[in-house]
C-alpha atoms as a PDB file:
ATOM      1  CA  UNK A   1       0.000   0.000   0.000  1.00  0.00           C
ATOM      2  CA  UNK A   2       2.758   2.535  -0.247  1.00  0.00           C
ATOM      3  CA  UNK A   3       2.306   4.382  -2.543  1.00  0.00           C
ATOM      4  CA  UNK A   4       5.208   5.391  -5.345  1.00  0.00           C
ATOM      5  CA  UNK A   5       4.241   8.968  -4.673  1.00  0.00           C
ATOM      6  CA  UNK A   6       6.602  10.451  -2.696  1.00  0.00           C
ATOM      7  CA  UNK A   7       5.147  13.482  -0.864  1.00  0.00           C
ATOM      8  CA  UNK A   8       4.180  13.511   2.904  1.00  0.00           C
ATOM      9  CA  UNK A   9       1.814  16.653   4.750  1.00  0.00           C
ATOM     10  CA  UNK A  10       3.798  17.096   8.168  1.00  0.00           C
ATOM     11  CA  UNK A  11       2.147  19.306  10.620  1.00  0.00           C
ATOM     12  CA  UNK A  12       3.956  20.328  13.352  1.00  0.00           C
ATOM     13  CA  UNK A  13       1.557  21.396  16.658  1.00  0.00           C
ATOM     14  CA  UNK A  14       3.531  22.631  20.347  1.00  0.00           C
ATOM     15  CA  UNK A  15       1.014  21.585  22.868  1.00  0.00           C
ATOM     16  CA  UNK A  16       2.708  22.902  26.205  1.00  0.00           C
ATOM     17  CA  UNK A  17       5.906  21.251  27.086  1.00  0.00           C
ATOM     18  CA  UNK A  18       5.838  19.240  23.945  1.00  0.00           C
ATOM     19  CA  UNK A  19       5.353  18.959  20.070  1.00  0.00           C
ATOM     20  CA  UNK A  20       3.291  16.989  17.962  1.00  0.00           C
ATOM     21  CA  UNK A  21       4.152  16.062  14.367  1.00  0.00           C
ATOM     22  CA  UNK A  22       1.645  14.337  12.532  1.00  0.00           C
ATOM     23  CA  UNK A  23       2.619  12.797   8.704  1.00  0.00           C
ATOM     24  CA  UNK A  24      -0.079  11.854   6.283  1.00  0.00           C
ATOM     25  CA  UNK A  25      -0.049  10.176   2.956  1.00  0.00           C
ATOM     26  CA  UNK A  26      -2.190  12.188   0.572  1.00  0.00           C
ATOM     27  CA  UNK A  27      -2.759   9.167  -1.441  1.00  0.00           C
ATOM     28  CA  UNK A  28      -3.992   6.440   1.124  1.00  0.00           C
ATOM     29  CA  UNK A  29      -4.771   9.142   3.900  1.00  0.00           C
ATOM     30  CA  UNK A  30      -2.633   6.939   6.077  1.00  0.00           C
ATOM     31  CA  UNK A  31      -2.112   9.713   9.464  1.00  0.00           C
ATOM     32  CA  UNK A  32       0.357   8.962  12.353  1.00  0.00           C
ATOM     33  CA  UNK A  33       1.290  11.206  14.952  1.00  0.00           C
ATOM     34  CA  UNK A  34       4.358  11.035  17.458  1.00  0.00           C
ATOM     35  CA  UNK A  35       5.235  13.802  20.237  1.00  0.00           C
ATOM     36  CA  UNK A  36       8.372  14.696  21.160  1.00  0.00           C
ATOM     37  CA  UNK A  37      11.019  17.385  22.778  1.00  0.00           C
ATOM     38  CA  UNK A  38      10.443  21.133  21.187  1.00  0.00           C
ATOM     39  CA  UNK A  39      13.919  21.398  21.733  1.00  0.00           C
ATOM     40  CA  UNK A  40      15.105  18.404  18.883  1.00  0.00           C
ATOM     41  CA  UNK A  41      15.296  19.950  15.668  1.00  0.00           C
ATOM     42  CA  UNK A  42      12.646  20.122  13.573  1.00  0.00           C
ATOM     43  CA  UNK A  43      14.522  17.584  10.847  1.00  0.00           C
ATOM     44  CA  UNK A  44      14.308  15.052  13.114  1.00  0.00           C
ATOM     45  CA  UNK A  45      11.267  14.720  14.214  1.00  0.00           C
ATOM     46  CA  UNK A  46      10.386  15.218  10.810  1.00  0.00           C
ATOM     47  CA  UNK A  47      12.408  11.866   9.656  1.00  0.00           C
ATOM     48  CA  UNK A  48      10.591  10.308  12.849  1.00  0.00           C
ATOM     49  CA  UNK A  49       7.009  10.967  11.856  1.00  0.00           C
ATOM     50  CA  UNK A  50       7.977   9.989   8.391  1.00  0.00           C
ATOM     51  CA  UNK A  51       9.973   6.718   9.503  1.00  0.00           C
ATOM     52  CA  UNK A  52       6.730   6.078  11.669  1.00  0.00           C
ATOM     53  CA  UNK A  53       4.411   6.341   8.646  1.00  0.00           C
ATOM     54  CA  UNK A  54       6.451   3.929   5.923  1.00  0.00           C
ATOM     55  CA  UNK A  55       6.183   1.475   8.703  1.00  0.00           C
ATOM     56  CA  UNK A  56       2.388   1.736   9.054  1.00  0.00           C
ATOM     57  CA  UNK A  57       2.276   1.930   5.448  1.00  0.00           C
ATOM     58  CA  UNK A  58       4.416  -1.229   4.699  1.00  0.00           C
ATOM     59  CA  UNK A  59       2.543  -3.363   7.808  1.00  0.00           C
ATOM     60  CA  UNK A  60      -0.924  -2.630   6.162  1.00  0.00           C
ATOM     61  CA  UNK A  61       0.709  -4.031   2.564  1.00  0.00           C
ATOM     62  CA  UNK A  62       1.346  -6.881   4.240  1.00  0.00           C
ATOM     63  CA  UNK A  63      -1.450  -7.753   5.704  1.00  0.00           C
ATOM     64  CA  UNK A  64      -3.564  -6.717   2.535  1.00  0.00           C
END
């Protein structure tokens, strides 16, 4: 189910002592979120969220 189409929304959101990145596929509409320090750098949470959704992505192909 991943798709060949390479582009990912991120959304960043600080929520008190903490951010929230979200990633979504705009093809399947596949969302996961993860929180983590507002002090990391934005690039890596990025690559997080984005590790996080190929995962979720590549378990649902397998089970499909």
């Amino acid at each position: 189910m991943a798709s060949p189409d390479k582009r990912v929304i991120i959304e960043f959101v600080k929520v008190g002592a903490y951010v929230k990145v979200s990633a979504i596929d705009p093809i399947t509409r596949v969302e996961v979120s993860i929180v983590g320090d507002p002090s990391m750098s934005q690039s890596i949470l990025e690559r997080t969220a984005v590790q996080k959704l190929n995962y979720v992505l590549n378990k649902r192909k397998k089970t499909d």
